[in-house]
PDB file of N, CA and C in Angstrom:
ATOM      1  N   UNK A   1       0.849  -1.193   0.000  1.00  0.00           N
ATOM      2  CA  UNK A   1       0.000   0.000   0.000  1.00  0.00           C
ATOM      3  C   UNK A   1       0.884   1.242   0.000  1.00  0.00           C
ATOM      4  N   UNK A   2       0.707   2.271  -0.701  1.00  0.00           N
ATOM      5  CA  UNK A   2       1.384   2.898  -0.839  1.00  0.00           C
ATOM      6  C   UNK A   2       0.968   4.272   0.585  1.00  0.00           C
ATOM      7  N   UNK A   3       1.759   5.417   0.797  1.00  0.00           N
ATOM      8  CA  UNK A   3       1.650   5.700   1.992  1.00  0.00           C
ATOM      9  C   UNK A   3       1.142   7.398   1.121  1.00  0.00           C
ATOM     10  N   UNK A   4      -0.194   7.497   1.702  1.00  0.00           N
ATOM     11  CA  UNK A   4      -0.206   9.200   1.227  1.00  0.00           C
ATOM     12  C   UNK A   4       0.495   9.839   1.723  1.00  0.00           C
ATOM     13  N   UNK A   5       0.861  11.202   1.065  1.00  0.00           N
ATOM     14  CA  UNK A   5       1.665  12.186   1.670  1.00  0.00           C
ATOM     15  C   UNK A   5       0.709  13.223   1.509  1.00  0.00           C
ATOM     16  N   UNK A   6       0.287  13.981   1.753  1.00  0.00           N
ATOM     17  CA  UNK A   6      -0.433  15.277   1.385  1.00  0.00           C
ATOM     18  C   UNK A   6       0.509  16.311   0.996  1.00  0.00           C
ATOM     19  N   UNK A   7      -0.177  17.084  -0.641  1.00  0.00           N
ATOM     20  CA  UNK A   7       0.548  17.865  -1.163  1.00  0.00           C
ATOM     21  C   UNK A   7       1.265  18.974  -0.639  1.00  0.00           C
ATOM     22  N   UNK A   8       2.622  19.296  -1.316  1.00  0.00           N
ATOM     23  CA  UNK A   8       3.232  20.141  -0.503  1.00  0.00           C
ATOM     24  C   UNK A   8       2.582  21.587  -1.349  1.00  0.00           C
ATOM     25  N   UNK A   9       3.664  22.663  -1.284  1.00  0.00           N
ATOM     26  CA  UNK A   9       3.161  23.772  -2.074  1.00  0.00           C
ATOM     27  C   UNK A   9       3.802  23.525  -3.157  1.00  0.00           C
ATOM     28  N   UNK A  10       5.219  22.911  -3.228  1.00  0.00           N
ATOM     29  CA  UNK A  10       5.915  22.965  -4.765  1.00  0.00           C
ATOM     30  C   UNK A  10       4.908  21.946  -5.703  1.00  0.00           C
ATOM     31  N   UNK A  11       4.252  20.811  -5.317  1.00  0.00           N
ATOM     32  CA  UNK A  11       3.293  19.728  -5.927  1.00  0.00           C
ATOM     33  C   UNK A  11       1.807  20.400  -6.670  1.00  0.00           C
ATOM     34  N   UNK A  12       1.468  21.841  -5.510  1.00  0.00           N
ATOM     35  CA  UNK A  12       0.480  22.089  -6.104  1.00  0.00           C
ATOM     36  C   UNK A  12       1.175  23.355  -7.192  1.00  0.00           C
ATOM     37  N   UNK A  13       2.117  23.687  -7.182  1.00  0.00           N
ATOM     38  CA  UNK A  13       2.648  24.718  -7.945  1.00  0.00           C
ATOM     39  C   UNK A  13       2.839  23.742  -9.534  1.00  0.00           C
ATOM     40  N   UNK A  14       3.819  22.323  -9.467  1.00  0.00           N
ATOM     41  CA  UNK A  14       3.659  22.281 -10.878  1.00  0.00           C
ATOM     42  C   UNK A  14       2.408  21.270 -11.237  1.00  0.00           C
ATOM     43  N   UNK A  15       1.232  21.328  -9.900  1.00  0.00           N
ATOM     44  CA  UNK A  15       0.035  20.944 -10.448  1.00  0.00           C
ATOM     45  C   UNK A  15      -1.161  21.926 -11.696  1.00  0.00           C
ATOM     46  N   UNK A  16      -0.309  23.300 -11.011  1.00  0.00           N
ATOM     47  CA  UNK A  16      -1.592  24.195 -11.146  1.00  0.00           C
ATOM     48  C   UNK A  16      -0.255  24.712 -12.354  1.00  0.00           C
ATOM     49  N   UNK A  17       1.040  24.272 -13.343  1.00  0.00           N
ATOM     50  CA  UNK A  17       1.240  24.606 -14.211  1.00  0.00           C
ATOM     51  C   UNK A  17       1.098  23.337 -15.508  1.00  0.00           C
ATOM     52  N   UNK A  18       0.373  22.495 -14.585  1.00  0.00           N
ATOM     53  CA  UNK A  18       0.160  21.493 -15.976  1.00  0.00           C
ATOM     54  C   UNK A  18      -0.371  21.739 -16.593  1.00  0.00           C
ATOM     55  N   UNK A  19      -1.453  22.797 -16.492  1.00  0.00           N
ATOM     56  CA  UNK A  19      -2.957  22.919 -17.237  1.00  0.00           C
ATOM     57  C   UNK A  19      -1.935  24.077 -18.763  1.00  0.00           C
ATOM     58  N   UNK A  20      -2.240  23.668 -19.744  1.00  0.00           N
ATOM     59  CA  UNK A  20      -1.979  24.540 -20.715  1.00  0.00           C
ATOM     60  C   UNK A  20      -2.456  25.998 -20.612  1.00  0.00           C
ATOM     61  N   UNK A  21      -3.983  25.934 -20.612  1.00  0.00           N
ATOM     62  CA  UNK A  21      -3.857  27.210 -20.004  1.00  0.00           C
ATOM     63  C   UNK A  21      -3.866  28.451 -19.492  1.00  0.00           C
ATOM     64  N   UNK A  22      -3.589  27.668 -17.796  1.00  0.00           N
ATOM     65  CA  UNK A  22      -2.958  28.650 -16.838  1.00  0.00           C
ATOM     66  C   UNK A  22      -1.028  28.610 -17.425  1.00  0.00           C
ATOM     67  N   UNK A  23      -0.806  27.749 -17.970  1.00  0.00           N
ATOM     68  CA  UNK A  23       0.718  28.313 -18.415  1.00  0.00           C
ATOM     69  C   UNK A  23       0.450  29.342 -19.639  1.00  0.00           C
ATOM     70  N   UNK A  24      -0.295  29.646 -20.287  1.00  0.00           N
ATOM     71  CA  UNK A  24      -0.104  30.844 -21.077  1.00  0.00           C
ATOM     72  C   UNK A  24      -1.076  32.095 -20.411  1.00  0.00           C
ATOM     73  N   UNK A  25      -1.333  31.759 -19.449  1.00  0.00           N
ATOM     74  CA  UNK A  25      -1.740  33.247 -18.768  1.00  0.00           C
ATOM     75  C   UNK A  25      -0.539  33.561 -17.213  1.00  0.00           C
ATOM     76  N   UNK A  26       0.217  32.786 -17.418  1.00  0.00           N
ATOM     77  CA  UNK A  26       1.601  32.739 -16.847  1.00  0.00           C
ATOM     78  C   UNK A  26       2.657  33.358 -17.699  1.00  0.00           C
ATOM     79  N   UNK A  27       2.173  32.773 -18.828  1.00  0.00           N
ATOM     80  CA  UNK A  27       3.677  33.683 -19.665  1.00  0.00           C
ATOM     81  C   UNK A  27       3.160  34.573 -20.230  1.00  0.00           C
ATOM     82  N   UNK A  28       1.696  35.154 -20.090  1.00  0.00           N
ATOM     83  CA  UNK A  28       1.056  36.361 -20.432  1.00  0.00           C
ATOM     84  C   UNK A  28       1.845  37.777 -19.432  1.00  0.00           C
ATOM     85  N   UNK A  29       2.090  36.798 -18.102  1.00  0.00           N
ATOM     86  CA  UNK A  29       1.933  37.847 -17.206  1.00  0.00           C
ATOM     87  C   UNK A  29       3.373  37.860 -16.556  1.00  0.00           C
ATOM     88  N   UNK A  30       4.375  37.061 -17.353  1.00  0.00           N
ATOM     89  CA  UNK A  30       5.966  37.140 -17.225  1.00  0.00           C
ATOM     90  C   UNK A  30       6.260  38.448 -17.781  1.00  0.00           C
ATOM     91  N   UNK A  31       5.017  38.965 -18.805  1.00  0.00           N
ATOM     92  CA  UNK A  31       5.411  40.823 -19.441  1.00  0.00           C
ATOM     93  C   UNK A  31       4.920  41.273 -18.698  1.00  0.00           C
ATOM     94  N   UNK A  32       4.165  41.486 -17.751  1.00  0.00           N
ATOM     95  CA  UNK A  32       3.312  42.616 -16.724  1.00  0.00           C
ATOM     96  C   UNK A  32       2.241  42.250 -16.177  1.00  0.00           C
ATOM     97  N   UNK A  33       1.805  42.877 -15.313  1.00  0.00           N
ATOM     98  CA  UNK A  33       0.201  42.748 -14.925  1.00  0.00           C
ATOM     99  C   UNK A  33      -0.913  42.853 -15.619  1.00  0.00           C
ATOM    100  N   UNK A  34      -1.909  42.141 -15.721  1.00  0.00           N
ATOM    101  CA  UNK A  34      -2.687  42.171 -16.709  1.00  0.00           C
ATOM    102  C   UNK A  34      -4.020  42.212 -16.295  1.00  0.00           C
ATOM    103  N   UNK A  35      -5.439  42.785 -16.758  1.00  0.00           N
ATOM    104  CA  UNK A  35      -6.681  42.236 -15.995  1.00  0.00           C
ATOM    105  C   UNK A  35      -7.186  40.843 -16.394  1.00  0.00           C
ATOM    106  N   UNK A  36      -8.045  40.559 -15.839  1.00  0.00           N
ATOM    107  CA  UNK A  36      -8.668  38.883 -16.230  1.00  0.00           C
ATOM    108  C   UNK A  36      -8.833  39.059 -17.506  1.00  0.00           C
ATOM    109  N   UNK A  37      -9.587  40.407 -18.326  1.00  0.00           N
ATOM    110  CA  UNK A  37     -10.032  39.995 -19.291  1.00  0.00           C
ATOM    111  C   UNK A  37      -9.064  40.250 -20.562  1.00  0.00           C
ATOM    112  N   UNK A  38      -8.003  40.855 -20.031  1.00  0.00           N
ATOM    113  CA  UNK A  38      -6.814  40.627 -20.828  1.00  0.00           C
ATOM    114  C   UNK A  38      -6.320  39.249 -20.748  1.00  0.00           C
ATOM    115  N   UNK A  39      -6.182  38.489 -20.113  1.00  0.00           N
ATOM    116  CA  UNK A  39      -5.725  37.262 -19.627  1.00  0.00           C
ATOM    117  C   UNK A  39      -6.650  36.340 -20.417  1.00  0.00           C
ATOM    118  N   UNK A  40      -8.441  36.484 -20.938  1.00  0.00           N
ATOM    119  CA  UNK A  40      -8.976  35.840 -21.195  1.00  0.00           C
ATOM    120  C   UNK A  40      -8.902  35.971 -22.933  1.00  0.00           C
ATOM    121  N   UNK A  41      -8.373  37.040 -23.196  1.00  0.00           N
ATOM    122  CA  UNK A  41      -8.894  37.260 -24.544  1.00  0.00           C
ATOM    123  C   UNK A  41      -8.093  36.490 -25.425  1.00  0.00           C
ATOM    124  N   UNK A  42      -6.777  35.708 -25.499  1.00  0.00           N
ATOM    125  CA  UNK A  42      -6.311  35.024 -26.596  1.00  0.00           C
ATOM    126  C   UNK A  42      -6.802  33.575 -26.169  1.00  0.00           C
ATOM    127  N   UNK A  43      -7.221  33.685 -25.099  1.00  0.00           N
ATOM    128  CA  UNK A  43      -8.032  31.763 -25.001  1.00  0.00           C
ATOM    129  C   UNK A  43      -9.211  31.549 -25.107  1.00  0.00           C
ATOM    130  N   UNK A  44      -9.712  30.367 -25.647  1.00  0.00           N
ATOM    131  CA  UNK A  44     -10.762  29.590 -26.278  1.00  0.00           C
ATOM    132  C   UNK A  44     -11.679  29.400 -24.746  1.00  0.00           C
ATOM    133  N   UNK A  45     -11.877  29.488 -23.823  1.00  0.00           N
ATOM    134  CA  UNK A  45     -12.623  29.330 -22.448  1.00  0.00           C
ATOM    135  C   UNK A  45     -13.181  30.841 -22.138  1.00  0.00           C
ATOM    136  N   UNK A  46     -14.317  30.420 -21.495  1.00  0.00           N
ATOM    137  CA  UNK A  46     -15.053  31.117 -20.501  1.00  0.00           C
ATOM    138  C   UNK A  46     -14.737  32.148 -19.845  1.00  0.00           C
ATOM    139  N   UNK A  47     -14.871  33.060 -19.407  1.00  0.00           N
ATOM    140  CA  UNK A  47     -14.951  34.035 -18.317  1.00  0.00           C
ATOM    141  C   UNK A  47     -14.462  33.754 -17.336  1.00  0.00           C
ATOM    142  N   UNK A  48     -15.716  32.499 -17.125  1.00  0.00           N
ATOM    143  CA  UNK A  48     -15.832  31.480 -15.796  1.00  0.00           C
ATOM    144  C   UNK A  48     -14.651  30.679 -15.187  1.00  0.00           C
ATOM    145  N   UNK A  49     -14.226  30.349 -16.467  1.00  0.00           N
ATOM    146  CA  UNK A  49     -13.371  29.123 -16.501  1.00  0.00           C
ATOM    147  C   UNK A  49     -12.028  30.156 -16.424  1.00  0.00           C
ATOM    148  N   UNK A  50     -11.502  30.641 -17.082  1.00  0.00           N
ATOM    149  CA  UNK A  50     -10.437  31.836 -16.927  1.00  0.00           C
ATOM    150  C   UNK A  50     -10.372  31.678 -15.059  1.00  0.00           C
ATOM    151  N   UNK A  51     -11.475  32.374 -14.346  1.00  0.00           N
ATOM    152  CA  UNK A  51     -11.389  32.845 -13.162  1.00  0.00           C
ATOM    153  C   UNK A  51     -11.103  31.749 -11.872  1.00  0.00           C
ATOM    154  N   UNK A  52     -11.520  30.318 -12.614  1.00  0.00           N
ATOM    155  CA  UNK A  52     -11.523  29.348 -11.952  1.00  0.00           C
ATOM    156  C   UNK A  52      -9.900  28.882 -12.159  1.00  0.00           C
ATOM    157  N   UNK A  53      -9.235  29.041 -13.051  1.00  0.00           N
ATOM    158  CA  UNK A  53      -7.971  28.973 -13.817  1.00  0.00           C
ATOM    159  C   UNK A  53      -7.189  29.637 -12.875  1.00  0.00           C
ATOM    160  N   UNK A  54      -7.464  31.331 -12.857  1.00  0.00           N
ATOM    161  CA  UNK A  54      -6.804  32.030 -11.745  1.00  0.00           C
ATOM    162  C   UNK A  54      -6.874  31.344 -10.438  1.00  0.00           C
ATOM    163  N   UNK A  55      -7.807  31.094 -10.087  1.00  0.00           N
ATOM    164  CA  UNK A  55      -7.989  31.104  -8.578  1.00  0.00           C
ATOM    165  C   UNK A  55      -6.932  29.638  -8.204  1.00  0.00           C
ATOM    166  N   UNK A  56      -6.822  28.549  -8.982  1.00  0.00           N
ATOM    167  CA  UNK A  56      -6.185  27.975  -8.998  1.00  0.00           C
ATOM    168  C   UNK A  56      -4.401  28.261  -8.928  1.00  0.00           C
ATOM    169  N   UNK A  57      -4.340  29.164  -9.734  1.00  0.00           N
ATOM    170  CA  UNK A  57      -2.946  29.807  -9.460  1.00  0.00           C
ATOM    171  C   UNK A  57      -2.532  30.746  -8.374  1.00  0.00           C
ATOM    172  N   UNK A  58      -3.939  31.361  -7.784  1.00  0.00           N
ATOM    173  CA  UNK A  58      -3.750  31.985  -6.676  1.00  0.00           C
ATOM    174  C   UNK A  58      -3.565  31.271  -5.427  1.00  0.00           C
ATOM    175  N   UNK A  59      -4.143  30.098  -5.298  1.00  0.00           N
ATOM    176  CA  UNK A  59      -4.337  29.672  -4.270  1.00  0.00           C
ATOM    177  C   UNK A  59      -2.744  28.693  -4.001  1.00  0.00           C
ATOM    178  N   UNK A  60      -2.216  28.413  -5.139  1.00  0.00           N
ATOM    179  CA  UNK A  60      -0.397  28.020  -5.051  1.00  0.00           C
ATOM    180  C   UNK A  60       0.448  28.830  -4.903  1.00  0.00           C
ATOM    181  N   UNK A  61      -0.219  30.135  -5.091  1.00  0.00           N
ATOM    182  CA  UNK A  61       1.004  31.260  -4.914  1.00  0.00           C
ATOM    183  C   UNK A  61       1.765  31.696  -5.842  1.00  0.00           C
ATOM    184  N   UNK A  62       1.572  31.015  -7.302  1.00  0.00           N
ATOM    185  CA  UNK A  62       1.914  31.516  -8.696  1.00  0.00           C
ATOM    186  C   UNK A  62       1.427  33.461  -8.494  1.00  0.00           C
ATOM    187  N   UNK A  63       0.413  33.141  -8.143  1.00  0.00           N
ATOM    188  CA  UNK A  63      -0.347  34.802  -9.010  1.00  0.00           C
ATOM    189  C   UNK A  63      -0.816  35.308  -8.193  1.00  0.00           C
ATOM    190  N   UNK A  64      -1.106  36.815  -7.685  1.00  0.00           N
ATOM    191  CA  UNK A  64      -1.321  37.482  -7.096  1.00  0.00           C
ATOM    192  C   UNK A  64      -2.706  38.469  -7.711  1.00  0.00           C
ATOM    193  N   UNK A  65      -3.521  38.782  -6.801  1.00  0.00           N
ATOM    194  CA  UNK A  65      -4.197  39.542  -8.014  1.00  0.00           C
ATOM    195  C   UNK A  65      -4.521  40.815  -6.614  1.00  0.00           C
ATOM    196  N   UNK A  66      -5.384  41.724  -7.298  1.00  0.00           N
ATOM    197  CA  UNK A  66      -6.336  42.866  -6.627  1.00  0.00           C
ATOM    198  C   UNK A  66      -7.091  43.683  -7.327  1.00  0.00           C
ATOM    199  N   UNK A  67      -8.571  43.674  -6.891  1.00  0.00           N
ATOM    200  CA  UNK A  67      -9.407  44.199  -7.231  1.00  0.00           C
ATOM    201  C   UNK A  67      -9.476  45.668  -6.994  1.00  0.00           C
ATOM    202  N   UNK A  68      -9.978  46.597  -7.808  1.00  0.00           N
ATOM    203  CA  UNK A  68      -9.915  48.151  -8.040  1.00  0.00           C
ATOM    204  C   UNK A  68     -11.304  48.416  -8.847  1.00  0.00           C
ATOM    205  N   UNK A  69     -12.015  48.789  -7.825  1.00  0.00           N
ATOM    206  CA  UNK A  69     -13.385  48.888  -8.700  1.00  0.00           C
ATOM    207  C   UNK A  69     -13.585  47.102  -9.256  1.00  0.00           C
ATOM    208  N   UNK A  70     -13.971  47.643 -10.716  1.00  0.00           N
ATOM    209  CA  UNK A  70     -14.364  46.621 -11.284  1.00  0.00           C
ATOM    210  C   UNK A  70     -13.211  45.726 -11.934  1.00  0.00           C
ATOM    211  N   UNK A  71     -12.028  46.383 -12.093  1.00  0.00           N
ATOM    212  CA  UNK A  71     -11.760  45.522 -12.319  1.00  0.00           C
ATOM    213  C   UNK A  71     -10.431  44.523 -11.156  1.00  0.00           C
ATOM    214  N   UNK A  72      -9.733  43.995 -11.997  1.00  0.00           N
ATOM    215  CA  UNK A  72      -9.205  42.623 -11.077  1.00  0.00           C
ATOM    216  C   UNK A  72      -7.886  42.714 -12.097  1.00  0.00           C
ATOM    217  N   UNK A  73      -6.827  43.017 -11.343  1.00  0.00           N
ATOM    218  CA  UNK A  73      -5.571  42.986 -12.112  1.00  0.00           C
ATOM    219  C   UNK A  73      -4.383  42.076 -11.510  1.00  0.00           C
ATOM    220  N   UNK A  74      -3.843  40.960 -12.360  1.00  0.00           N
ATOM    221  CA  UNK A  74      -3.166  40.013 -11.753  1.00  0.00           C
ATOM    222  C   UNK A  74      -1.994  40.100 -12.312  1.00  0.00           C
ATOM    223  N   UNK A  75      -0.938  39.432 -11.459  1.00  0.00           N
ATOM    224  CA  UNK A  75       0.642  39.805 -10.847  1.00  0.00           C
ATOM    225  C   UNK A  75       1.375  38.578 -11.467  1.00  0.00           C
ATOM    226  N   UNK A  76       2.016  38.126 -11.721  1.00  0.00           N
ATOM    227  CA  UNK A  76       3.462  36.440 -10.929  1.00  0.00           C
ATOM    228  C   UNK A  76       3.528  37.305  -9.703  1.00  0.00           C
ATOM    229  N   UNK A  77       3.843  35.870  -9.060  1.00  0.00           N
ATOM    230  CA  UNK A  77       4.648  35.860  -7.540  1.00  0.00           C
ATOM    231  C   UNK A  77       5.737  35.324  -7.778  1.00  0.00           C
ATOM    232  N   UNK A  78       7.185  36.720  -8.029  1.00  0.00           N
ATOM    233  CA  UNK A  78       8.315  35.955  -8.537  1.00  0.00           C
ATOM    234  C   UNK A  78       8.955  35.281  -7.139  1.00  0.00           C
ATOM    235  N   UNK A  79       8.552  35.012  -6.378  1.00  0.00           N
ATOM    236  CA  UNK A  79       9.096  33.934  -5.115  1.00  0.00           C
ATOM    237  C   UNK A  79       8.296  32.617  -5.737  1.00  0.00           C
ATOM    238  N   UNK A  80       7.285  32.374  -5.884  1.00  0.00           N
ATOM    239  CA  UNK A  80       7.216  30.903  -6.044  1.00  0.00           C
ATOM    240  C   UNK A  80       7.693  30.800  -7.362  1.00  0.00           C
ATOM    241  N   UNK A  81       7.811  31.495  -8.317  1.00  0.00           N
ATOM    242  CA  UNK A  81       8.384  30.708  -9.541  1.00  0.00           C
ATOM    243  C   UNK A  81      10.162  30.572  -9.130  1.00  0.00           C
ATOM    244  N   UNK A  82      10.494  30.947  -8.437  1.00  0.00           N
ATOM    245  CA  UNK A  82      11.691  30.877  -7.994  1.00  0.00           C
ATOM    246  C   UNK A  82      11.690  29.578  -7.371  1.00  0.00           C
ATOM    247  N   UNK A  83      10.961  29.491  -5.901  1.00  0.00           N
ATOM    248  CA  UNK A  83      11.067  27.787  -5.803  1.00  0.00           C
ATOM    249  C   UNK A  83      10.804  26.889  -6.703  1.00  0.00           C
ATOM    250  N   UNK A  84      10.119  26.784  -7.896  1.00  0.00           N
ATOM    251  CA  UNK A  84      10.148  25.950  -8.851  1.00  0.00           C
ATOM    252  C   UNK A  84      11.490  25.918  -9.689  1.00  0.00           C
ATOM    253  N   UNK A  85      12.115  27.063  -9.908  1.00  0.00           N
ATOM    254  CA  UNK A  85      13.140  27.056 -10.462  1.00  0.00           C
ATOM    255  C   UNK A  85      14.504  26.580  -9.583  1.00  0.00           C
ATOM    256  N   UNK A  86      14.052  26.585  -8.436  1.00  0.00           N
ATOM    257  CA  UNK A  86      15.606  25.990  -7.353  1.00  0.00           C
ATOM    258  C   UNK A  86      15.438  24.548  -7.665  1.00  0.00           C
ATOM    259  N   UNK A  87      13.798  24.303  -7.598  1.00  0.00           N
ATOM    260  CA  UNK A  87      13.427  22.724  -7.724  1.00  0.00           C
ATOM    261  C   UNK A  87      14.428  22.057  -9.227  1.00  0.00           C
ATOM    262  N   UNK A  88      13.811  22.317 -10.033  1.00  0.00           N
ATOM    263  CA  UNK A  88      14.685  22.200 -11.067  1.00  0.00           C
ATOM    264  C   UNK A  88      15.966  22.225 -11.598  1.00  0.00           C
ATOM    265  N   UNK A  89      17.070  23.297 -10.888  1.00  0.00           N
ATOM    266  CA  UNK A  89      18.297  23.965 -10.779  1.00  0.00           C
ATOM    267  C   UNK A  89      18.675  22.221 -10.623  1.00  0.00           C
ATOM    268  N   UNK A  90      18.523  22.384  -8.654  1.00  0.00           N
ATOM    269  CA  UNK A  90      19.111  20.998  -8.007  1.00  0.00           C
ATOM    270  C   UNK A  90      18.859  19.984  -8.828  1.00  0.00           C
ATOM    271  N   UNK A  91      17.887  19.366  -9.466  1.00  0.00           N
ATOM    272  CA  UNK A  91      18.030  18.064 -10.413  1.00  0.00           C
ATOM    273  C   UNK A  91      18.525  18.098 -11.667  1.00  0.00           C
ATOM    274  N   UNK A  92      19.013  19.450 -12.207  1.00  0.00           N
ATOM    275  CA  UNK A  92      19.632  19.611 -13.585  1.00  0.00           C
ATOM    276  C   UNK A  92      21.034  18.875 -12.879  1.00  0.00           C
ATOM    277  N   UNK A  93      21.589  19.942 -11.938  1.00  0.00           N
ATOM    278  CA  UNK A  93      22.584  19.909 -11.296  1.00  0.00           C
ATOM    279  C   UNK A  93      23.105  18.498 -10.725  1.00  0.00           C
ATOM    280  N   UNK A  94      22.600  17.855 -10.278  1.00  0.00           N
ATOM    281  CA  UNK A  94      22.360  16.198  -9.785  1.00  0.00           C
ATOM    282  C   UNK A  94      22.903  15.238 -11.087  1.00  0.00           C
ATOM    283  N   UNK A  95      21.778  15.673 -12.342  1.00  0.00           N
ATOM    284  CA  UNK A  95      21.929  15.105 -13.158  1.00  0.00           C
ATOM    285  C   UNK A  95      23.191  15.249 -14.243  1.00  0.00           C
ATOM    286  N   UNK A  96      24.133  16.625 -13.962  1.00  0.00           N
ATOM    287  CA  UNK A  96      25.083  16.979 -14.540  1.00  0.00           C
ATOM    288  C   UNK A  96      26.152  16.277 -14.159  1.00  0.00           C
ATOM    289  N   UNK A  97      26.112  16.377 -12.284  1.00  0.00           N
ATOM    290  CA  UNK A  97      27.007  16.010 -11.999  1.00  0.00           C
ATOM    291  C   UNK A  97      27.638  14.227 -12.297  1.00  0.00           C
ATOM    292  N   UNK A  98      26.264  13.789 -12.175  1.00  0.00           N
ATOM    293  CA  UNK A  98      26.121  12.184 -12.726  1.00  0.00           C
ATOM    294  C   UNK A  98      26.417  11.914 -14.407  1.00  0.00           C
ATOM    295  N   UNK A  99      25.827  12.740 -15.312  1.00  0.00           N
ATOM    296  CA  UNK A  99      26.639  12.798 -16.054  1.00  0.00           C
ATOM    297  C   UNK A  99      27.901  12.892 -16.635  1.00  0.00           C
ATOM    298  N   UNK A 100      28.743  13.854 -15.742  1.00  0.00           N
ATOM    299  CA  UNK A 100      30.283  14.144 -16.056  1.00  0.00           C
ATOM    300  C   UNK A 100      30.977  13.088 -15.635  1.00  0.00           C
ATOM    301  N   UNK A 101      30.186  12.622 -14.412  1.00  0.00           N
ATOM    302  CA  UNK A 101      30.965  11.322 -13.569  1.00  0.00           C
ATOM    303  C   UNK A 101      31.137  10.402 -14.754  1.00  0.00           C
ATOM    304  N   UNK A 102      29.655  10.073 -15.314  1.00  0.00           N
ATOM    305  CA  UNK A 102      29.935   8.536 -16.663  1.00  0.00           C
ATOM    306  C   UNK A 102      30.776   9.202 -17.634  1.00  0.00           C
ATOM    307  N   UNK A 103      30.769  10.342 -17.946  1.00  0.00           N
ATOM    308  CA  UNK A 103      31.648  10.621 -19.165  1.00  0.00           C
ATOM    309  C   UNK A 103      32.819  10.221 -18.590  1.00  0.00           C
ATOM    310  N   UNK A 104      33.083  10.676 -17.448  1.00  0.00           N
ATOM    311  CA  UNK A 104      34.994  10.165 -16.782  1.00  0.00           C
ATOM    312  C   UNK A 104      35.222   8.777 -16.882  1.00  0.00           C
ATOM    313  N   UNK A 105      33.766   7.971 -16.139  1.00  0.00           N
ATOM    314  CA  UNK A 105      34.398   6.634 -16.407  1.00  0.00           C
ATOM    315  C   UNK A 105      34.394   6.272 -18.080  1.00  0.00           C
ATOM    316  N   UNK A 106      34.109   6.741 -18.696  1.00  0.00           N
ATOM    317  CA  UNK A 106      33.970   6.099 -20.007  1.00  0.00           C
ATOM    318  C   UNK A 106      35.168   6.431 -20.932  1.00  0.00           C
ATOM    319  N   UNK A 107      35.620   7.709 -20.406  1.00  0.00           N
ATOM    320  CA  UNK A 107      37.162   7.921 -20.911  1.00  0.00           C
ATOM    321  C   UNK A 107      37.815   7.145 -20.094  1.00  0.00           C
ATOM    322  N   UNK A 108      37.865   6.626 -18.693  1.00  0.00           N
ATOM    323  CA  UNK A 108      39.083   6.200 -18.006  1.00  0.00           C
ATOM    324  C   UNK A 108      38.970   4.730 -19.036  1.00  0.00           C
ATOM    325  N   UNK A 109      37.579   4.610 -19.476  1.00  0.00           N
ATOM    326  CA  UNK A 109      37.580   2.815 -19.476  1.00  0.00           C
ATOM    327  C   UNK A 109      38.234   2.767 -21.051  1.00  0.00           C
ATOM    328  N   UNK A 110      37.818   3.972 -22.059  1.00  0.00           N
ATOM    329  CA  UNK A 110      38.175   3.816 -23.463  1.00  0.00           C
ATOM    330  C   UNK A 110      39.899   3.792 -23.105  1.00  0.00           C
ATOM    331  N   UNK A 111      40.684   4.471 -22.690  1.00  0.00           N
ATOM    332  CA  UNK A 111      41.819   5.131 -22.311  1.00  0.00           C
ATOM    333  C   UNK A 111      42.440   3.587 -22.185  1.00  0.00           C
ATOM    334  N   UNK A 112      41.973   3.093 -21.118  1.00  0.00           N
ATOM    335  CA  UNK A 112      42.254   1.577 -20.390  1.00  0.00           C
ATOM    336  C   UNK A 112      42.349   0.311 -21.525  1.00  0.00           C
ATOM    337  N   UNK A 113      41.104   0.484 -22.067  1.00  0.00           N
ATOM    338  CA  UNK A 113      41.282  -0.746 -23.475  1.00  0.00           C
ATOM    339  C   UNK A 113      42.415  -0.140 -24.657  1.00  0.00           C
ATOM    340  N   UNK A 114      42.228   1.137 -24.985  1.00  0.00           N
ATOM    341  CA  UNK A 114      43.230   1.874 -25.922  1.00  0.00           C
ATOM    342  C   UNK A 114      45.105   0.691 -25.554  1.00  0.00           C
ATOM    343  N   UNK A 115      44.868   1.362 -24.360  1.00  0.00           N
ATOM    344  CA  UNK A 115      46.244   1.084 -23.587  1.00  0.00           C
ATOM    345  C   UNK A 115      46.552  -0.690 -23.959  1.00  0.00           C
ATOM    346  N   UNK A 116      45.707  -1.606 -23.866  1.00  0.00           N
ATOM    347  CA  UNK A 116      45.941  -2.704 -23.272  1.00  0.00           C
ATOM    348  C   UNK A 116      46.100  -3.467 -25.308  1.00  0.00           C
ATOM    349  N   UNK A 117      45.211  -3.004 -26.129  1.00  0.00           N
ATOM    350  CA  UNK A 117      45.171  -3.512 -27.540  1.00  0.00           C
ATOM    351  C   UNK A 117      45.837  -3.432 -28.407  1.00  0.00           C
TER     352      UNK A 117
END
């Protein structure tokens, strides 16, 4: 049986960037702040669905928003895209380092047969 863990914040962060998209009203808003209905106008969805989209990103801490009158103008939260990006850093990094390692053994080992044939 496997053991639940309950989600952390980084889990719901690249939960709430799987959705296609809330990632292009993410990289809408990597240029500036934008209102919802700027945010809504190059996608094929709802109003509704847009806001349900946001709230999803709000509630991980991607996006920030505030209301002014009528309208509703939303932010990035460059701190959590930052923990996603440390997330990532460390396993590039992991994986580099494991990489360079096999490239060494694979020269020590070509080097080794070179030597011996």
């Amino acid at each position: 049986m496997l053991n639940y863990k309950a989600p952390t914040s980084l889990d719901r962060m690249f939960a709430a960037m799987a959705d296609p998209a809330r990632r292009a009203m993410v990289d809408r808003l990597a240029r500036g702040p934008a209102s919802v209905s700027e945010l809504a106008r190059p996608l094929s969805i709802s109003l509704p669905a847009v806001l349900q989209h946001l709230a999803v990103l709000e509630s991980c801490g991607v996006v920030r928003s505030e209301k002014v009158g009528r309208v509703r103008t939303c932010q990035i939260e460059p701190k959590a895209l930052k923990t996603i990006e440390d997330w990532i850093a460390e396993r590039r990094l992991m994986w580099e380092q494991k990489l360079d390692r096999l490239g060494e053994y694979l020269a020590q080992q070509e080097q080794d047969d070179g030597g011996t044939a």
